[in-house]
PDB file of N, CA and C in Angstrom:
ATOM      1  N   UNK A   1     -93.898  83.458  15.806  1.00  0.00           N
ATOM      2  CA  UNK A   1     -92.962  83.096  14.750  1.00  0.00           C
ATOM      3  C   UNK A   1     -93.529  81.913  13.964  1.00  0.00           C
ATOM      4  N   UNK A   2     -93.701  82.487  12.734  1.00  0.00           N
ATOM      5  CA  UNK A   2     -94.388  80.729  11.948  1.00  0.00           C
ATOM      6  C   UNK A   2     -93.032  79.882  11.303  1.00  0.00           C
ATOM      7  N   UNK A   3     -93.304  78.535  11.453  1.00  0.00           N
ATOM      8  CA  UNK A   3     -91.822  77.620  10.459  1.00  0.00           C
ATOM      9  C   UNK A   3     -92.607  76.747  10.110  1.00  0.00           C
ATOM     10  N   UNK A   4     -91.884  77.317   9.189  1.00  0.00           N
ATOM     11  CA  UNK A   4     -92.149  76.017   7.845  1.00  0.00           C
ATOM     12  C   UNK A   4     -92.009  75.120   7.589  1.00  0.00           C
ATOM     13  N   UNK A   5     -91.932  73.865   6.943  1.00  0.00           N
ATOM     14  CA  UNK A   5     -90.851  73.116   6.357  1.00  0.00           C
ATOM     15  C   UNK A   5     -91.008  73.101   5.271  1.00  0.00           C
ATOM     16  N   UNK A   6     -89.671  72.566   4.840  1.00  0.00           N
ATOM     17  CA  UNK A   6     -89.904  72.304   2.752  1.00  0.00           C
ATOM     18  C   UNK A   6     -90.797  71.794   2.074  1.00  0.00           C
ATOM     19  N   UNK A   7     -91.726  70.451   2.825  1.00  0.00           N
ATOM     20  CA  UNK A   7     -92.351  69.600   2.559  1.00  0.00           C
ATOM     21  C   UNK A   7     -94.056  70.329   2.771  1.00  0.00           C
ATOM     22  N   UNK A   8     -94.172  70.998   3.311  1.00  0.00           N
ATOM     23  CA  UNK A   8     -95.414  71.593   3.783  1.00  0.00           C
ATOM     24  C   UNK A   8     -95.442  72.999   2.900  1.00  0.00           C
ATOM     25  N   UNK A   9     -94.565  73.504   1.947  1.00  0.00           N
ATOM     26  CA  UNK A   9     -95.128  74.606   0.640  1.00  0.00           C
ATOM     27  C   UNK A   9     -94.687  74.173  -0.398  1.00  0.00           C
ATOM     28  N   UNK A  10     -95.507  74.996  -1.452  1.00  0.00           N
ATOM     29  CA  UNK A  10     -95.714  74.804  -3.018  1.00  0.00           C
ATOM     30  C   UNK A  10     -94.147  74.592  -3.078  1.00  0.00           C
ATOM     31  N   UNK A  11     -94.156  73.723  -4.131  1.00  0.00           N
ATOM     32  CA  UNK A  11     -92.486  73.634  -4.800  1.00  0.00           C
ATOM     33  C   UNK A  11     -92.358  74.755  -5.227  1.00  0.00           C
ATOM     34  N   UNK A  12     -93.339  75.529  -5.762  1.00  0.00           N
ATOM     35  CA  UNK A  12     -92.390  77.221  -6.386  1.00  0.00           C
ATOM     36  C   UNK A  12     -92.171  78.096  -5.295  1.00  0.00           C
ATOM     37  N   UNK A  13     -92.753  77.887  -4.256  1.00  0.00           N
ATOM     38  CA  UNK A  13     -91.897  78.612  -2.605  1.00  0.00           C
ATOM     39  C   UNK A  13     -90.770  78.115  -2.526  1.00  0.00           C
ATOM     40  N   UNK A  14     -90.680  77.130  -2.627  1.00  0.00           N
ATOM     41  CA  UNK A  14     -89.506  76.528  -2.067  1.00  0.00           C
ATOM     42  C   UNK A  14     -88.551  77.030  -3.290  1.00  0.00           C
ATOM     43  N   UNK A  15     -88.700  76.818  -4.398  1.00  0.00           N
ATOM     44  CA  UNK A  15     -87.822  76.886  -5.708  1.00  0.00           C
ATOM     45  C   UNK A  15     -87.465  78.792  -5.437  1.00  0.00           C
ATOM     46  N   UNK A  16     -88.490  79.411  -5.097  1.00  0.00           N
ATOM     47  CA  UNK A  16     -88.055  80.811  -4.847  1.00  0.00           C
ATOM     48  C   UNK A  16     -86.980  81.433  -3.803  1.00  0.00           C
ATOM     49  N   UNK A  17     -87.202  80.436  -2.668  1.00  0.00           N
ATOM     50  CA  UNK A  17     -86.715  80.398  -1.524  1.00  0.00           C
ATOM     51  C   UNK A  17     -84.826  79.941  -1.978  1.00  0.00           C
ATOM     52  N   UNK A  18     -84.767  79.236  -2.884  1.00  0.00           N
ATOM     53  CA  UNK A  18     -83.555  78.309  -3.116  1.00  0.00           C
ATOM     54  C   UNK A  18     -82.885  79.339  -3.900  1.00  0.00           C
ATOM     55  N   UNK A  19     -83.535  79.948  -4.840  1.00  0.00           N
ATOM     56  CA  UNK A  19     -83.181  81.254  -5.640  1.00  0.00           C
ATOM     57  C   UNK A  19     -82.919  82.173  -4.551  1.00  0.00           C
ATOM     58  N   UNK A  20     -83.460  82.611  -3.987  1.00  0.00           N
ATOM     59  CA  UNK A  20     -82.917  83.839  -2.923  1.00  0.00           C
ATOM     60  C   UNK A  20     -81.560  83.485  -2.343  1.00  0.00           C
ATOM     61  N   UNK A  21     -81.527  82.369  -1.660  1.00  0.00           N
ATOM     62  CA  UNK A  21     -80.219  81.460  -0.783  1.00  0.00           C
ATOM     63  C   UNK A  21     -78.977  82.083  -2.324  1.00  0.00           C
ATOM     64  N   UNK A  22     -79.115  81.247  -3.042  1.00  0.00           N
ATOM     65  CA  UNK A  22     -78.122  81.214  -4.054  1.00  0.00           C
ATOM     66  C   UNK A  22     -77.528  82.790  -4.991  1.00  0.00           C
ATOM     67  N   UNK A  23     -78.681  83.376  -4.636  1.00  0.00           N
ATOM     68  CA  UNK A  23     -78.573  85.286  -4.842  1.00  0.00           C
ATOM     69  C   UNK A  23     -77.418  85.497  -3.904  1.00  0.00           C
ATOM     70  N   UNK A  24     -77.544  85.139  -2.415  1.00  0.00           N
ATOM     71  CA  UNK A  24     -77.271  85.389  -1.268  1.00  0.00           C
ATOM     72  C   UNK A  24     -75.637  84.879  -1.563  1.00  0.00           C
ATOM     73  N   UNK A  25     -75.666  84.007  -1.412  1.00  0.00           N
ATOM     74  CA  UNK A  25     -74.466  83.239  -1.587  1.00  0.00           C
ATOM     75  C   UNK A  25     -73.499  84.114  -2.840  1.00  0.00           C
ATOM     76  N   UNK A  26     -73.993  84.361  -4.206  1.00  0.00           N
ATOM     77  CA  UNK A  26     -73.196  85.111  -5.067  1.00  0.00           C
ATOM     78  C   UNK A  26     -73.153  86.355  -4.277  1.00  0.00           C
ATOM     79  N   UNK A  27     -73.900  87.075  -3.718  1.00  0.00           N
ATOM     80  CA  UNK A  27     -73.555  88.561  -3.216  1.00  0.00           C
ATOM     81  C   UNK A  27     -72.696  88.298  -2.382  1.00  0.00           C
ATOM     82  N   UNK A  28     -72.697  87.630  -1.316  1.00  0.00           N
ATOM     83  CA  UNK A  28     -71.447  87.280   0.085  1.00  0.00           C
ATOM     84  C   UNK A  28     -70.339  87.313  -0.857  1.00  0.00           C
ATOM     85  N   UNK A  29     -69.994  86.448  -2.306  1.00  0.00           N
ATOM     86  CA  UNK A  29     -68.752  85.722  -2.370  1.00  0.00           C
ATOM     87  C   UNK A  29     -68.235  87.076  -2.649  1.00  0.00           C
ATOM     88  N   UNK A  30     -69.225  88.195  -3.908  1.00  0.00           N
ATOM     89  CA  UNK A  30     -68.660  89.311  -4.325  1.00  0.00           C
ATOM     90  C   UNK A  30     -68.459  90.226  -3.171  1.00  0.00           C
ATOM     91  N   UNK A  31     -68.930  90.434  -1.849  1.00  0.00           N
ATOM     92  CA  UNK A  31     -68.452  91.039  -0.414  1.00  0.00           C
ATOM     93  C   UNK A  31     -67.481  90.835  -0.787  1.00  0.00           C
ATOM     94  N   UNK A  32     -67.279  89.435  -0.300  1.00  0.00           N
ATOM     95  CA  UNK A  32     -65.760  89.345   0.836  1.00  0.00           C
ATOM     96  C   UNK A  32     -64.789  88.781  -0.561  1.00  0.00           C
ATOM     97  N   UNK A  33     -64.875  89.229  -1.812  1.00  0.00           N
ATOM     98  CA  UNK A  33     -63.915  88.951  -2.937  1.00  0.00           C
ATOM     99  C   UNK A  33     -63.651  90.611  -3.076  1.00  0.00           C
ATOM    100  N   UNK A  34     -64.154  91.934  -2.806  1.00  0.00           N
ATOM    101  CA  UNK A  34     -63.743  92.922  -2.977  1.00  0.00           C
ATOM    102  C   UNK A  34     -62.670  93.336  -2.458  1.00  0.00           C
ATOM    103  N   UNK A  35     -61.929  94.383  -3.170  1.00  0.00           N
ATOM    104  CA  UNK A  35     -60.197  94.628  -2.689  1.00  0.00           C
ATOM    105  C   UNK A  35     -60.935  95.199  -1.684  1.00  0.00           C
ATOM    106  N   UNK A  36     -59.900  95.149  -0.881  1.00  0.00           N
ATOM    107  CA  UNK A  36     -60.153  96.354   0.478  1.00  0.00           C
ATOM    108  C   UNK A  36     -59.796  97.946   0.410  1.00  0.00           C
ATOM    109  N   UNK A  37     -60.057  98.776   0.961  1.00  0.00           N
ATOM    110  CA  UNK A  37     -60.326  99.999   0.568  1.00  0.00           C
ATOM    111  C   UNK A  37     -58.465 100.774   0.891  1.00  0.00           C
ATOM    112  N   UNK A  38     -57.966 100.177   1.779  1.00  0.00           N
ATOM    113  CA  UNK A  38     -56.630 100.518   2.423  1.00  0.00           C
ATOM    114  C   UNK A  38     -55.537 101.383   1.629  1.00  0.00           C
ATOM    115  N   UNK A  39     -55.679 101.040  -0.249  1.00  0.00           N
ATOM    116  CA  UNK A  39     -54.637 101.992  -0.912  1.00  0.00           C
ATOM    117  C   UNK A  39     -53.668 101.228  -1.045  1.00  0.00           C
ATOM    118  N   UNK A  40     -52.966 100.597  -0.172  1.00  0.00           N
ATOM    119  CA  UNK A  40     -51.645  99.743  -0.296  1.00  0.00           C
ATOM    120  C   UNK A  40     -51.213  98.420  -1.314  1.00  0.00           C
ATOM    121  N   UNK A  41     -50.205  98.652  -1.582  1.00  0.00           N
ATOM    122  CA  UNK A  41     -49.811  97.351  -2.284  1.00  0.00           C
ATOM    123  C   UNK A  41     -49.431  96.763  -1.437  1.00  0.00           C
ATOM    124  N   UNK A  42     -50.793  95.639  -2.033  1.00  0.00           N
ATOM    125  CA  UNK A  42     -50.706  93.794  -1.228  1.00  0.00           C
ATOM    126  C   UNK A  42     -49.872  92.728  -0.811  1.00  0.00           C
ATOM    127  N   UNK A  43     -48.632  93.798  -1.993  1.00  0.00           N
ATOM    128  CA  UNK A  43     -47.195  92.288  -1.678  1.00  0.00           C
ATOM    129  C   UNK A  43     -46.251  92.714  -0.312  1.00  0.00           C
ATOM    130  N   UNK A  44     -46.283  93.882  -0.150  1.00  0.00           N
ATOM    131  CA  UNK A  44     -45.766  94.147   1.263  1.00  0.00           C
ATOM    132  C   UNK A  44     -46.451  95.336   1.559  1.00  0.00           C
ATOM    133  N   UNK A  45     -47.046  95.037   2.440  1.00  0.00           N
ATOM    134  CA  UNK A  45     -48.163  95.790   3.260  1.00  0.00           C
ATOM    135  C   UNK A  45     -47.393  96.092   4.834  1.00  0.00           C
ATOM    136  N   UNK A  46     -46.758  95.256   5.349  1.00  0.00           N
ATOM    137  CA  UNK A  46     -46.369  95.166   6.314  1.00  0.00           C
ATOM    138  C   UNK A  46     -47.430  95.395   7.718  1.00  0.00           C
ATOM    139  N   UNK A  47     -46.968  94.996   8.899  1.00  0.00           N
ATOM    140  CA  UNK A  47     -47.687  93.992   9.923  1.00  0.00           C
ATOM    141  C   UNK A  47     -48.832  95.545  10.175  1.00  0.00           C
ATOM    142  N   UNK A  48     -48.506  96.578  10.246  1.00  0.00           N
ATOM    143  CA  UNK A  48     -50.093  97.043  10.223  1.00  0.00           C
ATOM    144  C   UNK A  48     -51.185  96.649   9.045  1.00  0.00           C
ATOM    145  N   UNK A  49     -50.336  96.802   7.912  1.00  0.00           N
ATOM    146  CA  UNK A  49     -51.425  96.625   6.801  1.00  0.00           C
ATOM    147  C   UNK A  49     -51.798  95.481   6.559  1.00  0.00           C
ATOM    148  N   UNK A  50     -51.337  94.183   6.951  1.00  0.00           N
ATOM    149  CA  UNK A  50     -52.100  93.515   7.452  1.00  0.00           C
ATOM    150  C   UNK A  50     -52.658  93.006   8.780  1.00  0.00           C
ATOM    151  N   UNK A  51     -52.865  93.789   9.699  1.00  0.00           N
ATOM    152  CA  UNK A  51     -53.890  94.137  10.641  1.00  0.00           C
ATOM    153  C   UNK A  51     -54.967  94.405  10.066  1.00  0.00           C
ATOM    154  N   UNK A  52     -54.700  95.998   9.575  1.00  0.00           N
ATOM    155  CA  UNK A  52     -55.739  96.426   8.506  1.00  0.00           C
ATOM    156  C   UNK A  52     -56.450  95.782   7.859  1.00  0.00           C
ATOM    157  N   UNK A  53     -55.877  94.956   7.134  1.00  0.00           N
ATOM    158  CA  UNK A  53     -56.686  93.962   5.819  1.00  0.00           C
ATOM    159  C   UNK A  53     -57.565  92.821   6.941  1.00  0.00           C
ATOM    160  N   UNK A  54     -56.945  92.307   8.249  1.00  0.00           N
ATOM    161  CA  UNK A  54     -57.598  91.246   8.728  1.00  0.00           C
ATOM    162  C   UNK A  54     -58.560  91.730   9.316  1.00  0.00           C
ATOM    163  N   UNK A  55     -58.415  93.092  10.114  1.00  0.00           N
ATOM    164  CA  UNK A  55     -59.488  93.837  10.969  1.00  0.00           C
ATOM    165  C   UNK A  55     -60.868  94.297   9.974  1.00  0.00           C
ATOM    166  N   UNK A  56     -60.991  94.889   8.484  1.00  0.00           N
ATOM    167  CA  UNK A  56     -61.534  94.648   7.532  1.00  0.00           C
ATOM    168  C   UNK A  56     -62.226  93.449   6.782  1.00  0.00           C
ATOM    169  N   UNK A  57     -61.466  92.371   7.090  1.00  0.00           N
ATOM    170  CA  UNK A  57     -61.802  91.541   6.925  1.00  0.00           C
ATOM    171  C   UNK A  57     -63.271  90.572   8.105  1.00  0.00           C
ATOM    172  N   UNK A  58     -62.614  90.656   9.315  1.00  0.00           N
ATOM    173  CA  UNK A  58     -63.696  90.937  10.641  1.00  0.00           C
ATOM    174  C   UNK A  58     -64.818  92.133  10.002  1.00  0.00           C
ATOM    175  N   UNK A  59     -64.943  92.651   9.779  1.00  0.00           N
ATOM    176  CA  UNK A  59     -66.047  93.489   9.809  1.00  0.00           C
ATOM    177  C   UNK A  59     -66.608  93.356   8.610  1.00  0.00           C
ATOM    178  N   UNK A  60     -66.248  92.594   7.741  1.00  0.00           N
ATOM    179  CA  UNK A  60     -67.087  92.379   6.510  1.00  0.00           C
ATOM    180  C   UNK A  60     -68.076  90.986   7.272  1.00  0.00           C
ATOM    181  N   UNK A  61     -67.444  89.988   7.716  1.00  0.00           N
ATOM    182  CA  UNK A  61     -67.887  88.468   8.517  1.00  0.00           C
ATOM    183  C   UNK A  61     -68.810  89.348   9.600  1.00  0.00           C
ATOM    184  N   UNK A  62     -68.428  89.836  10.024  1.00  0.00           N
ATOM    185  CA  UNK A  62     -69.479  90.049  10.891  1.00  0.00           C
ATOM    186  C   UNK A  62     -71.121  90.969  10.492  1.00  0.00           C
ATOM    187  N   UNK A  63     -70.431  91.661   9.221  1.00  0.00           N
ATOM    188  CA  UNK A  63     -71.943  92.466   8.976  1.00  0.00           C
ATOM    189  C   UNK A  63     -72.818  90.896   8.306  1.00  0.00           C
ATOM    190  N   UNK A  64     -71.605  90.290   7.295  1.00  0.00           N
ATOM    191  CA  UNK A  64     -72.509  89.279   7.076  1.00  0.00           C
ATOM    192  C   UNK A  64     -73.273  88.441   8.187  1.00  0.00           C
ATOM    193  N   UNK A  65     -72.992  88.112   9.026  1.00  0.00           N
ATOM    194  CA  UNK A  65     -73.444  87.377   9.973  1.00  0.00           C
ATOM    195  C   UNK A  65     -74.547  87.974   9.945  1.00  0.00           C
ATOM    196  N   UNK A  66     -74.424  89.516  10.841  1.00  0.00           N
ATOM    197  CA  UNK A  66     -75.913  90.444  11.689  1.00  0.00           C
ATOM    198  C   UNK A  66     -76.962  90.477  10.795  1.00  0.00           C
ATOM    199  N   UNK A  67     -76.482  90.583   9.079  1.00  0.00           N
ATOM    200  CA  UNK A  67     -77.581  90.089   8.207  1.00  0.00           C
ATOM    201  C   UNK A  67     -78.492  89.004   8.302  1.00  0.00           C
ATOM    202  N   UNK A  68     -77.592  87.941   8.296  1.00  0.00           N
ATOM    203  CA  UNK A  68     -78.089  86.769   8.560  1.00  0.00           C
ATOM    204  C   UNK A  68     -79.266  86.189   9.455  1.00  0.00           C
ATOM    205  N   UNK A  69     -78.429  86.825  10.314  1.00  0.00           N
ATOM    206  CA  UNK A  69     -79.360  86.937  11.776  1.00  0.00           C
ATOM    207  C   UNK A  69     -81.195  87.478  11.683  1.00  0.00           C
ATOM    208  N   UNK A  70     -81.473  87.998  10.651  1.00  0.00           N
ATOM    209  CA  UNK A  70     -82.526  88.915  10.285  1.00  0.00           C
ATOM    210  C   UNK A  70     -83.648  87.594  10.385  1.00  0.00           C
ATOM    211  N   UNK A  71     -84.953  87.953  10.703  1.00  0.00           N
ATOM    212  CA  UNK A  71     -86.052  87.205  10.884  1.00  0.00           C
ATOM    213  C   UNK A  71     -86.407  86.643   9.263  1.00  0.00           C
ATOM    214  N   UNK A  72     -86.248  87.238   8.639  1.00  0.00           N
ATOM    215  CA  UNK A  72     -86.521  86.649   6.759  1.00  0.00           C
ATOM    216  C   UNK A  72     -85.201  86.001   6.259  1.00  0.00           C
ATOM    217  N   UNK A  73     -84.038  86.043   6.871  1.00  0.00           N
ATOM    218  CA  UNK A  73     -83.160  85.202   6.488  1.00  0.00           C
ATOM    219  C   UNK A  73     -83.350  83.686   7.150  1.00  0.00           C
ATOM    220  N   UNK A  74     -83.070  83.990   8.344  1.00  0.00           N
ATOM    221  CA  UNK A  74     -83.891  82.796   9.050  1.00  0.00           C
ATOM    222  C   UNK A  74     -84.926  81.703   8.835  1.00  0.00           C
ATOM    223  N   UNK A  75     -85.678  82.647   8.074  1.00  0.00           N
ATOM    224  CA  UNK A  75     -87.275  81.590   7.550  1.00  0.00           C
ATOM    225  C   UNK A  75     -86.289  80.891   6.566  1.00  0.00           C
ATOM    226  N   UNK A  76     -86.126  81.704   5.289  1.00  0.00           N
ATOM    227  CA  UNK A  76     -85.230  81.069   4.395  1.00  0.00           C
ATOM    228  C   UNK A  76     -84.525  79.667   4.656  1.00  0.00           C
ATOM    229  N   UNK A  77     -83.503  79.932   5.649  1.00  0.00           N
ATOM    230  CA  UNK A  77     -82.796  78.908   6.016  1.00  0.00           C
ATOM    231  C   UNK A  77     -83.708  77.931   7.249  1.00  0.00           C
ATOM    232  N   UNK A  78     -84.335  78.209   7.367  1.00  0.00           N
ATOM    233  CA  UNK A  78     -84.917  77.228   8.449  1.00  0.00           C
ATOM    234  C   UNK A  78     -85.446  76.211   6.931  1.00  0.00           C
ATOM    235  N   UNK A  79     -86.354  76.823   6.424  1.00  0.00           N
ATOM    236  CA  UNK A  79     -87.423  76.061   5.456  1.00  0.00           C
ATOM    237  C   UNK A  79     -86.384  74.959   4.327  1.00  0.00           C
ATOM    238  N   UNK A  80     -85.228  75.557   4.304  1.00  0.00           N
ATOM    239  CA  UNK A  80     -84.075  74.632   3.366  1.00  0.00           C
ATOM    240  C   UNK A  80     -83.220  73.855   4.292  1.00  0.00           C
ATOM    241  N   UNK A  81     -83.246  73.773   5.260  1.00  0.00           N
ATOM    242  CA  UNK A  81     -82.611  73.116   6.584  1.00  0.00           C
ATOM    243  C   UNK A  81     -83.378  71.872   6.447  1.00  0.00           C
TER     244      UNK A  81
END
């Protein structure tokens, strides 16, 4: 496994690296800002439908996470750490 630090590559690695993070960050917000797929109106959903919406909600956080988790996300965030 190689690590980096910020200080040890070209500023345009790093400046690329900061661009990717901030890609990252707008795609997550548009994830977990999408309606959920469920059909229902939001103002009373009642206690399944929001199960539904929270259990949906878990599985959006978590794919983000397992992404995260990825060996090239990692470098990313190690090298801006």
């Amino acid at each position: 496994e190689v690590k980096a630090h910020r200080t040890a590559l070209p500023n345009e690695a790093v400046d690329h690296f900061e661009s990717l993070l901030n890609e990252w960050c707008n795609m997550i917000e548009r994830y977990l800002n999408q309606p959920s797929d469920n059909g229902s109106d939001a103002d009373d959903v009642g206690p399944r439908g929001e199960l539904e919406y929270w259990r949906g909600r878990m599985q959006k956080l978590t794919s983000i996470t397992e992404q995260l988790k990825r060996p090239d996300c990692k470098q990313v965030i190690s090298v801006l750490s």
